[in-house]
Protein backbone atom coordinates (compact mmCIF):
# COMPACT_ATOMS: atom_id res chain seq x y z
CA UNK A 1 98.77 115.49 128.43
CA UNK A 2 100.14 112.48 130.51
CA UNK A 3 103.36 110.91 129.09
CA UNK A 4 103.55 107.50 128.17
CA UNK A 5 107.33 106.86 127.78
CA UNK A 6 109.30 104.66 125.97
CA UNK A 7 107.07 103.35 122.86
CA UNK A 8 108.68 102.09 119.48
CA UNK A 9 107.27 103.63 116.71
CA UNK A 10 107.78 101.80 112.92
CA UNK A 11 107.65 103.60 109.69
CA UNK A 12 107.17 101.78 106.65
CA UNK A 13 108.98 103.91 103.53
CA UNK A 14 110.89 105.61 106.33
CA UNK A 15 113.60 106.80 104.35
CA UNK A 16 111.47 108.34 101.81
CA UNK A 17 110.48 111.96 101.08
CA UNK A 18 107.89 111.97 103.11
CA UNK A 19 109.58 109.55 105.68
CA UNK A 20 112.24 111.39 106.19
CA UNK A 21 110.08 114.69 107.01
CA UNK A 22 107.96 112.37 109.39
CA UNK A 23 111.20 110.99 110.99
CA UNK A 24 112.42 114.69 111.81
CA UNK A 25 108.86 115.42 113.22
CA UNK A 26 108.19 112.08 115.82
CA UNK A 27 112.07 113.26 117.15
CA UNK A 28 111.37 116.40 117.96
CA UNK A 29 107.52 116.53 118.96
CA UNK A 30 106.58 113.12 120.51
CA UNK A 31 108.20 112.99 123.77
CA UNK A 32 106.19 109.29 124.47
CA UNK A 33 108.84 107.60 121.52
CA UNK A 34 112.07 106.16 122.50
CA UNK A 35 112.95 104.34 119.55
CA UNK A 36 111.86 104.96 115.88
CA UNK A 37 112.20 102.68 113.75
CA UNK A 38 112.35 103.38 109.43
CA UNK A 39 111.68 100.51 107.44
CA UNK A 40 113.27 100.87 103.68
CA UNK A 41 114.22 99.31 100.57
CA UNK A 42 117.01 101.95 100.07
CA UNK A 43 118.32 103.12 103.63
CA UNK A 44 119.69 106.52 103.76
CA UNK A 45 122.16 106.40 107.19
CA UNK A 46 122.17 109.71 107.61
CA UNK A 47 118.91 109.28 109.11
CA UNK A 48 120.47 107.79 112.27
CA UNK A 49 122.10 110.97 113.16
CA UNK A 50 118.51 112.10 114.11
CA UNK A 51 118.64 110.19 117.28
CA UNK A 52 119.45 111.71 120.36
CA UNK A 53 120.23 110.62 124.15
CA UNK A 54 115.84 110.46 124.23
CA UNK A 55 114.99 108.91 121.29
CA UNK A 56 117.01 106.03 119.06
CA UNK A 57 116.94 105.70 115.62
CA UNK A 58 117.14 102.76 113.82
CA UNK A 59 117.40 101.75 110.20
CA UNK A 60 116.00 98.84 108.89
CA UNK A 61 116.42 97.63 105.47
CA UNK A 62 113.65 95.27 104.27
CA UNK A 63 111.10 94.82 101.54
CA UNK A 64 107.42 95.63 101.88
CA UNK A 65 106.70 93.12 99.59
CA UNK A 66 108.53 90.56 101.59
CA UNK A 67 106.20 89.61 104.33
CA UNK A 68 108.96 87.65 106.59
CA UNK A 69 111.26 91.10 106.82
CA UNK A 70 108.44 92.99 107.37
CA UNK A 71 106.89 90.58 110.51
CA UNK A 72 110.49 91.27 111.80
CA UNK A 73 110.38 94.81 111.86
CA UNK A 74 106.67 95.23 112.91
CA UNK A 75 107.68 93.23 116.04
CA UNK A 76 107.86 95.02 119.46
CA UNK A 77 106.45 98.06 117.98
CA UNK A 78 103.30 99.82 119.28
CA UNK A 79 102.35 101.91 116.40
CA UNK A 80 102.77 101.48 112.60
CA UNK A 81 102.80 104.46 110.14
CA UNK A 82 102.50 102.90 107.13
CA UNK A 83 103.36 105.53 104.54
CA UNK A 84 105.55 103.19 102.23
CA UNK A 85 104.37 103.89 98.74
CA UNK A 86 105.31 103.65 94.90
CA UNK A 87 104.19 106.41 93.49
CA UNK A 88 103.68 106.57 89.34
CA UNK A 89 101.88 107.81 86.78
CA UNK A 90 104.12 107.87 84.28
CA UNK A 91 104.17 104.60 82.92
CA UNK A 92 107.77 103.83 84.57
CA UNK A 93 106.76 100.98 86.79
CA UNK A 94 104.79 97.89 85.69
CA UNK A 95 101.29 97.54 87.20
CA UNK A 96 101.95 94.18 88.79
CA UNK A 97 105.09 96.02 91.15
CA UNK A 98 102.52 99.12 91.68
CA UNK A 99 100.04 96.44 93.30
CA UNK A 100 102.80 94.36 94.79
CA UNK A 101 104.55 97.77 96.69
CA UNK A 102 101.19 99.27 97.39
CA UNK A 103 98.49 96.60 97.87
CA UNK A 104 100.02 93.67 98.79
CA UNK A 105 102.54 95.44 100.82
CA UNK A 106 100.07 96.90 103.34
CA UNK A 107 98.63 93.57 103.76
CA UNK A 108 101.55 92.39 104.74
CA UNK A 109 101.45 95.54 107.05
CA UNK A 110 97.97 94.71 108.10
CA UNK A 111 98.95 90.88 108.90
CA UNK A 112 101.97 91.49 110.65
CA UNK A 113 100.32 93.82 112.85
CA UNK A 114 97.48 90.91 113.79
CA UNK A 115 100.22 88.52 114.44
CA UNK A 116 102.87 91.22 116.45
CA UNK A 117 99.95 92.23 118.37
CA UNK A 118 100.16 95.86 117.28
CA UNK A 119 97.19 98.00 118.35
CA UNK A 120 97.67 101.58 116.26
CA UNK A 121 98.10 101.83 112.86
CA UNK A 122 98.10 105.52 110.63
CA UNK A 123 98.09 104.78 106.85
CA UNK A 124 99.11 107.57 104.49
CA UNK A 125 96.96 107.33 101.70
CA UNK A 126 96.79 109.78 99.11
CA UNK A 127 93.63 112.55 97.90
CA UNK A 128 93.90 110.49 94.75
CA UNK A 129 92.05 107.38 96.35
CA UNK A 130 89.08 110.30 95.14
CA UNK A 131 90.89 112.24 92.13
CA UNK A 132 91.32 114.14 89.80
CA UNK A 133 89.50 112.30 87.79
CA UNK A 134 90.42 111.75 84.13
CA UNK A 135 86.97 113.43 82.95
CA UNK A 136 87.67 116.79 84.27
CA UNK A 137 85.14 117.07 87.08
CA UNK A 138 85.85 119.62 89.35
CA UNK A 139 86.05 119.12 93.13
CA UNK A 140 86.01 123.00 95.28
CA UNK A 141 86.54 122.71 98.93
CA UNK A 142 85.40 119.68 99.29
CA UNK A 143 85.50 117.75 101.91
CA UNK A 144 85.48 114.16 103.51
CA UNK A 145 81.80 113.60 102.76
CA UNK A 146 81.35 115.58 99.63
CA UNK A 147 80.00 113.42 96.57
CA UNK A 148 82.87 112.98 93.66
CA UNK A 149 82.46 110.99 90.54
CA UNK A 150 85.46 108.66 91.38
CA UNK A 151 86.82 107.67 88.04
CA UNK A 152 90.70 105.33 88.27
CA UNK A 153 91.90 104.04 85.25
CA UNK A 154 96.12 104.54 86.28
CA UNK A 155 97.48 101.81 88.54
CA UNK A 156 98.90 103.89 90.67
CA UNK A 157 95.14 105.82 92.20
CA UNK A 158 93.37 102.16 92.04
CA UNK A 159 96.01 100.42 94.33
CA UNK A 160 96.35 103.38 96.88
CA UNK A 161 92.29 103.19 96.47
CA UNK A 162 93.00 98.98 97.52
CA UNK A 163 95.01 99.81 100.48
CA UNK A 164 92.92 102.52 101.83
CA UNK A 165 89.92 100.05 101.65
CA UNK A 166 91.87 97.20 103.71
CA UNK A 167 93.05 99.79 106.37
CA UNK A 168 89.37 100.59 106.85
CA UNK A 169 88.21 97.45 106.71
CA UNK A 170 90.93 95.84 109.11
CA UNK A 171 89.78 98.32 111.69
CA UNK A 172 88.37 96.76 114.67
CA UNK A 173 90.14 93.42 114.03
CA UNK A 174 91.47 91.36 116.72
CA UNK A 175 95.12 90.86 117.08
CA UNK A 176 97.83 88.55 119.05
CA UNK A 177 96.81 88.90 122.66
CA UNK A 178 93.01 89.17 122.00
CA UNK A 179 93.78 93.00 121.87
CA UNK A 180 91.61 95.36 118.65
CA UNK A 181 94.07 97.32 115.97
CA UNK A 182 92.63 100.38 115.31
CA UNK A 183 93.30 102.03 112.31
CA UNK A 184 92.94 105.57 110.67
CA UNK A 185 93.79 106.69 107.33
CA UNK A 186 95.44 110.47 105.92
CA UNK A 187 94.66 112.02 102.42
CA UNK A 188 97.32 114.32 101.47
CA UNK A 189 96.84 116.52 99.10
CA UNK A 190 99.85 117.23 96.43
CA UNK A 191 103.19 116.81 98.67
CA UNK A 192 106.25 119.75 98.01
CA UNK A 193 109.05 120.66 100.18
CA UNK A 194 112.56 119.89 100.55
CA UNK A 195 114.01 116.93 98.52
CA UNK A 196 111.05 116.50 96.52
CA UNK A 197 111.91 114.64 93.60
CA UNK A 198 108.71 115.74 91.06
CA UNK A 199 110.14 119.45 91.80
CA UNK A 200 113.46 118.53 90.74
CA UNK A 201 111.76 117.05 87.49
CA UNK A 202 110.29 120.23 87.00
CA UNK A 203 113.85 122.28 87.53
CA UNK A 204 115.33 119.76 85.35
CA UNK A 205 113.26 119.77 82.59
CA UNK A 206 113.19 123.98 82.37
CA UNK A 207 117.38 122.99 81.86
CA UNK A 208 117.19 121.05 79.08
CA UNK A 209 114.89 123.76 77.21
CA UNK A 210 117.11 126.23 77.86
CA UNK A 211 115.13 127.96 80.37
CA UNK A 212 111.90 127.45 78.72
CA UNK A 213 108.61 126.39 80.38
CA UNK A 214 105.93 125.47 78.81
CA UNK A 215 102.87 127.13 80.61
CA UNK A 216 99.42 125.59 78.88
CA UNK A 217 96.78 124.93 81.98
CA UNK A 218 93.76 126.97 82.14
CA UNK A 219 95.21 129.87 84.68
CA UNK A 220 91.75 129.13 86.44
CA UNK A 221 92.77 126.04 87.75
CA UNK A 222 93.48 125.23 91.16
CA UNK A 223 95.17 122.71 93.28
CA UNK A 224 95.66 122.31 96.75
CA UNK A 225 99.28 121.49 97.69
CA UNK A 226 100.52 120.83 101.29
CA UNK A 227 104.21 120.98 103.24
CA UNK A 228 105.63 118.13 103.84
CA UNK A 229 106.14 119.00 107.44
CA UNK A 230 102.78 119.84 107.71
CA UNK A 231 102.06 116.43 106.97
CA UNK A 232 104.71 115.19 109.15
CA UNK A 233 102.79 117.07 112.18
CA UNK A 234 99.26 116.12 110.97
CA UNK A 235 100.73 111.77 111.19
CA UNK A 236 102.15 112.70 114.92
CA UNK A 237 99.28 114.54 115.59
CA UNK A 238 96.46 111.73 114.65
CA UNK A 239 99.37 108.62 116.23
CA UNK A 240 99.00 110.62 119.46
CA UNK A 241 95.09 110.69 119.53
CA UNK A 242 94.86 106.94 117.80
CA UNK A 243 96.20 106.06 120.89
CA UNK A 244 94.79 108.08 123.41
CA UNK A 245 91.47 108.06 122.49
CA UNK A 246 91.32 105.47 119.60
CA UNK A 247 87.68 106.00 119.17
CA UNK A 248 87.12 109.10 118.08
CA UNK A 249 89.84 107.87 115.23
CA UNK A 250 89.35 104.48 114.53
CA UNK A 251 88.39 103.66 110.51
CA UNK A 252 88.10 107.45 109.62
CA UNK A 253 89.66 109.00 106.86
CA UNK A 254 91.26 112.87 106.64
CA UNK A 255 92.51 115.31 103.98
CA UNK A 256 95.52 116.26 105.13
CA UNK A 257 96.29 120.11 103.53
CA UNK A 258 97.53 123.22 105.18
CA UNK A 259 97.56 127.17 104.25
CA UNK A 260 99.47 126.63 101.18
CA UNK A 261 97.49 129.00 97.82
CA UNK A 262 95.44 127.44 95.75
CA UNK A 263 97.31 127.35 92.57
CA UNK A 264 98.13 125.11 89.24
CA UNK A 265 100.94 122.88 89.99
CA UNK A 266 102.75 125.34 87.26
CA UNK A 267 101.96 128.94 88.88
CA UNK A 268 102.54 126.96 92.57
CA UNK A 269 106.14 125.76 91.55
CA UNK A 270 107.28 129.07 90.07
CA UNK A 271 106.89 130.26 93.53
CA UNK A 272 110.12 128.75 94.41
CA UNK A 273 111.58 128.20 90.55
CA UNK A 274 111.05 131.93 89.49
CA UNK A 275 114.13 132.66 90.74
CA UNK A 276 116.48 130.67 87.95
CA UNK A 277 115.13 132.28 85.17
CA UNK A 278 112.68 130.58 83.71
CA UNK A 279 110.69 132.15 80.93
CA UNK A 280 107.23 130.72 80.73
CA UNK A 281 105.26 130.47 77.18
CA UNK A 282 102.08 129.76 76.28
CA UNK A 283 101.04 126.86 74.85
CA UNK A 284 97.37 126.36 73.27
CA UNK A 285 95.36 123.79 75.12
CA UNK A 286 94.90 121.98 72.15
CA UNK A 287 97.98 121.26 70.96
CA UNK A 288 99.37 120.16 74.36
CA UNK A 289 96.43 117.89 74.59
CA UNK A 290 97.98 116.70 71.02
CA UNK A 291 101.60 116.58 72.40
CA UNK A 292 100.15 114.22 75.73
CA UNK A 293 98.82 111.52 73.13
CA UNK A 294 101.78 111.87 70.78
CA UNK A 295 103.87 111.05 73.92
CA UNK A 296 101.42 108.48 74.73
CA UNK A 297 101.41 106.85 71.61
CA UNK A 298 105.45 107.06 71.52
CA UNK A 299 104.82 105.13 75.44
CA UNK A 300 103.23 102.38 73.61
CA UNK A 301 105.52 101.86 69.89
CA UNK A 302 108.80 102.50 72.01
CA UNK A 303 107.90 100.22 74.60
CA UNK A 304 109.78 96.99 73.11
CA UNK A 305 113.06 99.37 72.44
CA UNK A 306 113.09 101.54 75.84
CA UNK A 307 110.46 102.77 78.42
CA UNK A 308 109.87 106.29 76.88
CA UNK A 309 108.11 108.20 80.28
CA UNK A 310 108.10 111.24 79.81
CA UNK A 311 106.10 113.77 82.48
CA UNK A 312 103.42 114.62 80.21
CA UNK A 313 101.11 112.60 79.07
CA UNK A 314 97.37 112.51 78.99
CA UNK A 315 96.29 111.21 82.40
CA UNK A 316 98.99 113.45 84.26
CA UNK A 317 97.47 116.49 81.52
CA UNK A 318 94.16 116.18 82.91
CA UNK A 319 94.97 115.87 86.47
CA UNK A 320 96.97 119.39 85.78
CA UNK A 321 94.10 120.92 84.31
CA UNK A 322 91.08 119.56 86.97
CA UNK A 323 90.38 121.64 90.09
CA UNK A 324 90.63 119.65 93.42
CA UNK A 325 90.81 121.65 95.94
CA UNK A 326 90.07 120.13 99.78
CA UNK A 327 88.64 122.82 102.56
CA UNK A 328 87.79 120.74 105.56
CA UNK A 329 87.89 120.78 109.64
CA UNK A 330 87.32 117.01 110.12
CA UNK A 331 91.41 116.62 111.34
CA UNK A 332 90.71 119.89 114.02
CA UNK A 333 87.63 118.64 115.13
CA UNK A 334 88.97 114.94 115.68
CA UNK A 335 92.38 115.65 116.73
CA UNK A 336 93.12 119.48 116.99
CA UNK A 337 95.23 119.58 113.33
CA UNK A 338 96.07 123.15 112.58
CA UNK A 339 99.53 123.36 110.17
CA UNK A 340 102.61 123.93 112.33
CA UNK A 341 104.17 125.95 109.56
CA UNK A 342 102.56 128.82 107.95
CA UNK A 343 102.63 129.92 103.81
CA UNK A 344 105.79 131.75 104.76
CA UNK A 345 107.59 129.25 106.52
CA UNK A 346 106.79 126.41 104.07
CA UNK A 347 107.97 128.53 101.19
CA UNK A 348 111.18 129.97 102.94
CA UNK A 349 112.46 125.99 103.84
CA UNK A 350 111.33 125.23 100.37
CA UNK A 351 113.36 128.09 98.79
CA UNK A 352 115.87 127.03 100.65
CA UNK A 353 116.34 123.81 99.41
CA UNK A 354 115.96 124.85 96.25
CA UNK A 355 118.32 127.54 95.98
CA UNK A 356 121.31 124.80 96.67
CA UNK A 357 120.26 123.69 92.63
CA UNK A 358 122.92 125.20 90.66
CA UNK A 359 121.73 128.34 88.50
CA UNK A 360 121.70 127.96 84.32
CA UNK A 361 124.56 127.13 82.60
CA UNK A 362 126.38 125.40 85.65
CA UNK A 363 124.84 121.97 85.05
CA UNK A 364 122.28 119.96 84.11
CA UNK A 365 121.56 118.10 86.98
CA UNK A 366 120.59 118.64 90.44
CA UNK A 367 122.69 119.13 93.71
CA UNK A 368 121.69 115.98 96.24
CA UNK A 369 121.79 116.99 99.77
């Protein structure tokens, strides 16, 4: 593959989970970057130690929602991943900030590429632009193409849902220069892997019950989760091809998933959480369906006092308990995805991380890195 040296690549949310993981992954396996640039709210300057004599790495701190700090940091780039996201469905966040973060700021995104004259833009959308849905319908292997009964009623799916649409839609448009932005779009299925925050959640809350972990979705149920590097690779992967043959790419849509089991998000985590301790019981369906509207209703009388969030509650309960699993070739075919890391390696850098969390008893809170 011919090199083309000495592009400027700009991620949006580039100090994030996943940003960090995509950071890591342009360094080492996209020879054509010299300078990589991560956009943030919160900047985390150990990042900059990623840089080497080849590639220069830059922090910038800005706000997606500001459109004037964004412009700035859009221009002189040649490619955009735009993976800056709030992610919530919990209740934490108002709605307005969810739409502000994840609508508004990717047109601001979107415009700042027309005026900058950026061609190439990757958008990291999420598989819950499609679902779960809240009803419970099922979704096995599916793929791009296969029929779902799309059903949003949480901020957080309908404004990742938004953005997707004006990525696709803003494909083909004509930017500074009289040159087209072409633009491609990445589902990823449920993200784990080091320094992910829901997993800490999950280690925290088996703390405060003592070791306890309550265990009460239907053992039939499967998810599909991903490594985070392995969506790292599958962004470089489809920047390299947007550019190179922006075609093939341009206003398509991919899962993004790997070789990771098929699991419930609570058999998956005790793969790496089994370790501490944990005892797992039983819970009856019913009753935790009763708990997730108790908390709910709590959500809503507590509201003027304090923002009572707690990680159950009944749209995160039936997302736990609805199949969605994604089987599909459409990233291969387009742009020759196959996972970097296998099962084995995504759960030994996982295990990793997660054996630096200090054991019961020592504390009740998690080790940062």
């Amino acid at each position: 593959m011919a090199s083309e040296p000495g592009l400027v690549y700009l991620l949006t949310g580039g100090c994030g989970f996943l940003g960090q993981h995509l950071a890591r992954m342009l360094v080492e396996k996209e020879d054509s970057v010299s300078e990589i640039r991560l956009f943030d709210l919160h900047l985390d300057h150990s990042l900059e130690k990623l840089g080497t004599d080849r590639v220069k790495v830059r922090l910038l701190q800005g706000d997606i929602t500001d459109y004037a700090s964004v412009r700035e940091a859009v221009r002189g780039a040649q490619l955009v991943i735009h993976s800056a996201s709030l992610v919530d469905v919990w209740h934490r966040v108002p709605e307005q900030t969810i739409r502000a973060v994840n609508v508004q700021g990717t047109f601001n995104v979107l415009q700042a590429c027309e005026e900058e004259g950026v061609q190439y833009l990757v958008y990291t959308s999420s598989m819950e632009v499609v679902g779960p849905n809240v009803k419970g319908d099922p979704f096995y292997r599916g793929n791009e193409d296969t029929k779902y009964n799309i059903y949003h009623d949480m901020p957080y799916p309908k404004s990742k849902a938004e953005a997707e649409r004006l990525v696709i839609d803003a494909n083909g448009m004509q930017v500074k220069g009289g040159r087209t932005l072409y633009t491609c779009a990445l589902r990823p299925t449920g993200i784990y892997g080091e320094n992910h925050q829901l997993m800490r959640d999950f280690y925290n809350m088996g703390v405060r019950t003592g070791g306890w972990l309550i265990r009460g979705v239907p053992e039939s149920t499967e998810h599909g989760r991903v490594y985070a590097g392995n969506v790292a690779w599958m962004h470089v992967l489809a920047a390299r091809a947007l550019r190179e043959r922006p075609l093939k790419l341009a206003g398509e849509v991919y899962f993004c998933y790997d070789d990771s089991p098929y699991q419930s998000y609570e058999a998956f985590n005790m793969n790496f959480l089994s370790g501490f301790g944990f005892r797992q019981v039983r819970m009856p369906h019913w009753l935790l369906r009763g708990l997730a509207a108790f908390n709910d209703f709590l959500h809503t009388v507590l509201r003027p006092l304090c923002n009572y969030t707690p990680l159950l509650n009944r749209y995160t309960l039936a997302v736990a308990c609805t199949s969605f699993t994604v089987d599909t070739d459409k990233a291969e075919r387009h742009f020759g995805y196959q996972p970097l890391y296998s099962w084995d390696e995504c759960r030994r850098r996982t295990l990793a991380w997660v054996e630096t969390f200090p054991r019961l008893g020592e504390s009740s809170s998690v080790k940062q890195e």
